[in-house]
C-alpha atoms as a PDB file:
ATOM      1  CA  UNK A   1     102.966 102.538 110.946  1.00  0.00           C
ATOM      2  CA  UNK A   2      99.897 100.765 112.282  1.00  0.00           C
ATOM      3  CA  UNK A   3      99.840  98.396 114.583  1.00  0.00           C
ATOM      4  CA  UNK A   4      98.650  94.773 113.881  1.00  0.00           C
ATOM      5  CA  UNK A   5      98.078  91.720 115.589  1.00  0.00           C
ATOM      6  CA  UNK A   6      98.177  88.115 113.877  1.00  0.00           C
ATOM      7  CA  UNK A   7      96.519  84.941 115.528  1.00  0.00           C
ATOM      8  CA  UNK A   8      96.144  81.472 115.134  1.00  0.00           C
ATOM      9  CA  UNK A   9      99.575  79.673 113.825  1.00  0.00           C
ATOM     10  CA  UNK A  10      99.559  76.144 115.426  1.00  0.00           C
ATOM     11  CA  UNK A  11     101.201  73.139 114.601  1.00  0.00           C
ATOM     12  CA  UNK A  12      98.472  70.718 112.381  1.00  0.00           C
ATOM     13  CA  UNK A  13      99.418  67.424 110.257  1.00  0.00           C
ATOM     14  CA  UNK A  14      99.398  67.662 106.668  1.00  0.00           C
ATOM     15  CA  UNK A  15      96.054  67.896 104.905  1.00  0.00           C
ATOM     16  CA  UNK A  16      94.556  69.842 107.753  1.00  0.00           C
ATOM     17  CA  UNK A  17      93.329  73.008 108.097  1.00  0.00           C
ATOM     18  CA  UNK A  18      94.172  76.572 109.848  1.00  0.00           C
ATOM     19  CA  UNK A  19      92.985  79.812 109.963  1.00  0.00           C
ATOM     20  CA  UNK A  20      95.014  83.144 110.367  1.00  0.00           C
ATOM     21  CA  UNK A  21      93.976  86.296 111.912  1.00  0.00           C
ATOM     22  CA  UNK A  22      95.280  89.690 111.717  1.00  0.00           C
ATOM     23  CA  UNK A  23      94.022  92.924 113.358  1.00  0.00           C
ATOM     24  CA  UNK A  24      94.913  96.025 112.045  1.00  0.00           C
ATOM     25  CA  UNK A  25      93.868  99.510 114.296  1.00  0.00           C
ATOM     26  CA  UNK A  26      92.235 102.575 112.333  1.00  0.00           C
ATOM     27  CA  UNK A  27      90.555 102.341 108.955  1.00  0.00           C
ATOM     28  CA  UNK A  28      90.326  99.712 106.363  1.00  0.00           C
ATOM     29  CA  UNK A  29      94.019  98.993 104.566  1.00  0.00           C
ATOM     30  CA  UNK A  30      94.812  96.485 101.734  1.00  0.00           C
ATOM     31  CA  UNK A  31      96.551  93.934 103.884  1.00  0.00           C
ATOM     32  CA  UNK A  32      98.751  91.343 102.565  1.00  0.00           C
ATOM     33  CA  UNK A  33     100.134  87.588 104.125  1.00  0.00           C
ATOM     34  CA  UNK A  34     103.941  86.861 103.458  1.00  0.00           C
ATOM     35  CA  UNK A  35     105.790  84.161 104.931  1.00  0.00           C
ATOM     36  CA  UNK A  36     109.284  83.278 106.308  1.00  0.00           C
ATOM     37  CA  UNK A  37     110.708  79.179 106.519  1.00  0.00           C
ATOM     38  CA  UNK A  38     113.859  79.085 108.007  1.00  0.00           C
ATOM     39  CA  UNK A  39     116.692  79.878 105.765  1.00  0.00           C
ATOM     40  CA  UNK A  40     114.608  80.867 103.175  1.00  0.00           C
ATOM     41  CA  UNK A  41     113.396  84.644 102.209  1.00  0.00           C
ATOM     42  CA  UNK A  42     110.188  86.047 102.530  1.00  0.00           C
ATOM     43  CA  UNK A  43     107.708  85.527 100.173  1.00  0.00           C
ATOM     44  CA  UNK A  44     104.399  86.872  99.333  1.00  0.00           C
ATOM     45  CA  UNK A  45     101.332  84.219 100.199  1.00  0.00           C
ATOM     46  CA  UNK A  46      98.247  86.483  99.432  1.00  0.00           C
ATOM     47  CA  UNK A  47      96.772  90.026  99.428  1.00  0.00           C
ATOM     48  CA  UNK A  48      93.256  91.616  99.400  1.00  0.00           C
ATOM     49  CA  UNK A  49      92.497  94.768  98.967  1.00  0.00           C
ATOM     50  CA  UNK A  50      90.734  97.255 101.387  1.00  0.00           C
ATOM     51  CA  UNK A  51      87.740  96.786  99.685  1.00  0.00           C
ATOM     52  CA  UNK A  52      87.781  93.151  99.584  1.00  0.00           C
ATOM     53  CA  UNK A  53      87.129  93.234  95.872  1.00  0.00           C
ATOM     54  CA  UNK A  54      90.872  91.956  94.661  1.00  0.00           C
ATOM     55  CA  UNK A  55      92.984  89.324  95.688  1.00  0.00           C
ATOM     56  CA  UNK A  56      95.818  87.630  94.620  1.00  0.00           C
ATOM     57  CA  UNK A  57      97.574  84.575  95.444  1.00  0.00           C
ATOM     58  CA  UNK A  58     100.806  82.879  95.612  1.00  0.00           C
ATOM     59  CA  UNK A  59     100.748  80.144  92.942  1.00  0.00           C
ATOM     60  CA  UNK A  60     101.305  77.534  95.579  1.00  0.00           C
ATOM     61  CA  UNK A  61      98.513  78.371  97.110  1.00  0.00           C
ATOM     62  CA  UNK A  62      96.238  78.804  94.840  1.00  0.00           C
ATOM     63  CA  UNK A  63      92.635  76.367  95.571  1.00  0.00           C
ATOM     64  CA  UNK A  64      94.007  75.604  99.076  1.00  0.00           C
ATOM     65  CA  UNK A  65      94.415  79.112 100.666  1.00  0.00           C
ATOM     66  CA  UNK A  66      91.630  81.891 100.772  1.00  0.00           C
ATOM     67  CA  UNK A  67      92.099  85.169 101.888  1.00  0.00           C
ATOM     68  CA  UNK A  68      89.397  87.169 103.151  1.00  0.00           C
ATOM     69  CA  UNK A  69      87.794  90.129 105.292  1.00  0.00           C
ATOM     70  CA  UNK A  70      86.015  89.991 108.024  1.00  0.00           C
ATOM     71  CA  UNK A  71      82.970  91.898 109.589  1.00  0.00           C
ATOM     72  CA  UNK A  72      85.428  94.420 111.010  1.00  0.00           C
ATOM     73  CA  UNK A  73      86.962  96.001 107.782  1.00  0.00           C
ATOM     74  CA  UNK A  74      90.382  96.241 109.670  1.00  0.00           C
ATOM     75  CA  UNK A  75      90.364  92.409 110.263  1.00  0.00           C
ATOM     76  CA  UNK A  76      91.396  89.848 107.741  1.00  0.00           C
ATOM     77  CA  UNK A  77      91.515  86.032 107.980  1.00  0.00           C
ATOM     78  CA  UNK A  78      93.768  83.778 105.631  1.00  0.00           C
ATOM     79  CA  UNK A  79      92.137  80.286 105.584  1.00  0.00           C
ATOM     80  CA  UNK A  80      94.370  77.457 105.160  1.00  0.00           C
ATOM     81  CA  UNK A  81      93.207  73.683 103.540  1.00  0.00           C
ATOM     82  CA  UNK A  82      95.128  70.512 102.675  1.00  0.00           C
ATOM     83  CA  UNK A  83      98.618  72.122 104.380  1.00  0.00           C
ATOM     84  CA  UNK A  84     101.155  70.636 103.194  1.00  0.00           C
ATOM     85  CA  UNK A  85     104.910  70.501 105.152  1.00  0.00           C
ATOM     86  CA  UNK A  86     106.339  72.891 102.706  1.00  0.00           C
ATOM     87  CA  UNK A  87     104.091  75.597 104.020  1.00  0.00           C
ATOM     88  CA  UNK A  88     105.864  75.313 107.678  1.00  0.00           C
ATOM     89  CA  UNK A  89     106.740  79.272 108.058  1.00  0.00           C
ATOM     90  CA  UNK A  90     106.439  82.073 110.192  1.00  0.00           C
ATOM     91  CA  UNK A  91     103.487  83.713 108.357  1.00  0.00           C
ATOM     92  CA  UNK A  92     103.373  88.037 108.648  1.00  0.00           C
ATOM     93  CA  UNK A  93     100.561  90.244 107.742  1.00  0.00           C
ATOM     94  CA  UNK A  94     101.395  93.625 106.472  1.00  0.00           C
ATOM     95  CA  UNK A  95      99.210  96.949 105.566  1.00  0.00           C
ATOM     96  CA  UNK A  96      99.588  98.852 102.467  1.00  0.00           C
ATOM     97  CA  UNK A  97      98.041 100.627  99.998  1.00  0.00           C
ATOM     98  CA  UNK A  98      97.300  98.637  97.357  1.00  0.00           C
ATOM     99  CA  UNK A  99      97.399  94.564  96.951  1.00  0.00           C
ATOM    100  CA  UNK A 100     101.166  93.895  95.383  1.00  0.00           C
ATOM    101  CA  UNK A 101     103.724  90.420  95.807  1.00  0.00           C
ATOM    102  CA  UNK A 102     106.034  92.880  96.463  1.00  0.00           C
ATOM    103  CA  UNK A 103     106.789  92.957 100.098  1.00  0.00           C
ATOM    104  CA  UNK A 104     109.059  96.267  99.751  1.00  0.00           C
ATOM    105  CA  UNK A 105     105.190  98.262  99.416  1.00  0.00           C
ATOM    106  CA  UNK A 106     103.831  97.444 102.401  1.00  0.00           C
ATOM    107  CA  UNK A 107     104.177  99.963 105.284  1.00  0.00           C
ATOM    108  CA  UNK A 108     103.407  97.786 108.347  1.00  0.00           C
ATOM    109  CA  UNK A 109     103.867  94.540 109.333  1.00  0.00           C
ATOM    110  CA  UNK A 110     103.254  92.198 112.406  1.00  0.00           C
ATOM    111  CA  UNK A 111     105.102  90.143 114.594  1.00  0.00           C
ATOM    112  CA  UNK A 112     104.572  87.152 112.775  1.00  0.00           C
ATOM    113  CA  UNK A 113     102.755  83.794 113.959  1.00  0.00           C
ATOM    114  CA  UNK A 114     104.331  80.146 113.445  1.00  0.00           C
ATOM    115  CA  UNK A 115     102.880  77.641 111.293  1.00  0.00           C
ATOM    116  CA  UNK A 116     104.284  73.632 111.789  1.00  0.00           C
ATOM    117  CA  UNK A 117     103.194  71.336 109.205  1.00  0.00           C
ATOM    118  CA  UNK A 118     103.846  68.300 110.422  1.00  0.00           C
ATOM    119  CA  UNK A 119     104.241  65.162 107.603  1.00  0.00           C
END
């Protein structure tokens, strides 16, 4: 298990903009974004791997979201254009071991950190 820390959910109209945040202590992991709306499942939003060299994406989210490492190689950021209300979710970072949608491979996850888009 490692620990990690998510930031920056907010509540933002549709068409704007966030940006998520998510710590992760030790060494570089392929970290991956899921999210949760209420009484749905959870389902994958992007992935990068430790190097930073692959990423996927969600279909949905393709040319609005971007998902990317920082300086830190244990920190990655998952920019967020043109919102729309159907991306209102609880939004969780997870650490694994190689970039997958399936949410069953990761080994960690955070707490999670709420994104309201608002219409």
């Amino acid at each position: 298990q490692v620990p990690l820390v998510e930031s920056g959910g907010g509540l933002v109209q549709a068409g704007g903009s966030l940006r998520l945040s998510c710590a992760a202590s030790g060494r570089a992991y392929t970290m991956g974004w899921f999210r949760q709306a209420p009484g749905k499942e959870r389902e994958f939003v992007a992935a990068i791997s430790w190097s930073g060299s692959t990423t996927l994406y969600e279909d949905s989210v393709k040319g609005r979201f971007t998902i990317s490492r920082g300086d830190a190689e244990n920190t990655v950021y998952l920019e967020m254009n043109r919102l729309k209300p159907e991306d209102t979710a609880f939004y969780y970072c997870a650490a694994g071991s190689f970039p997958t949608r399936d949410s069953s491979l990761y080994d960690s996850w955070g707490q999670g950190t709420q994104v309201i888009v608002s219409s």
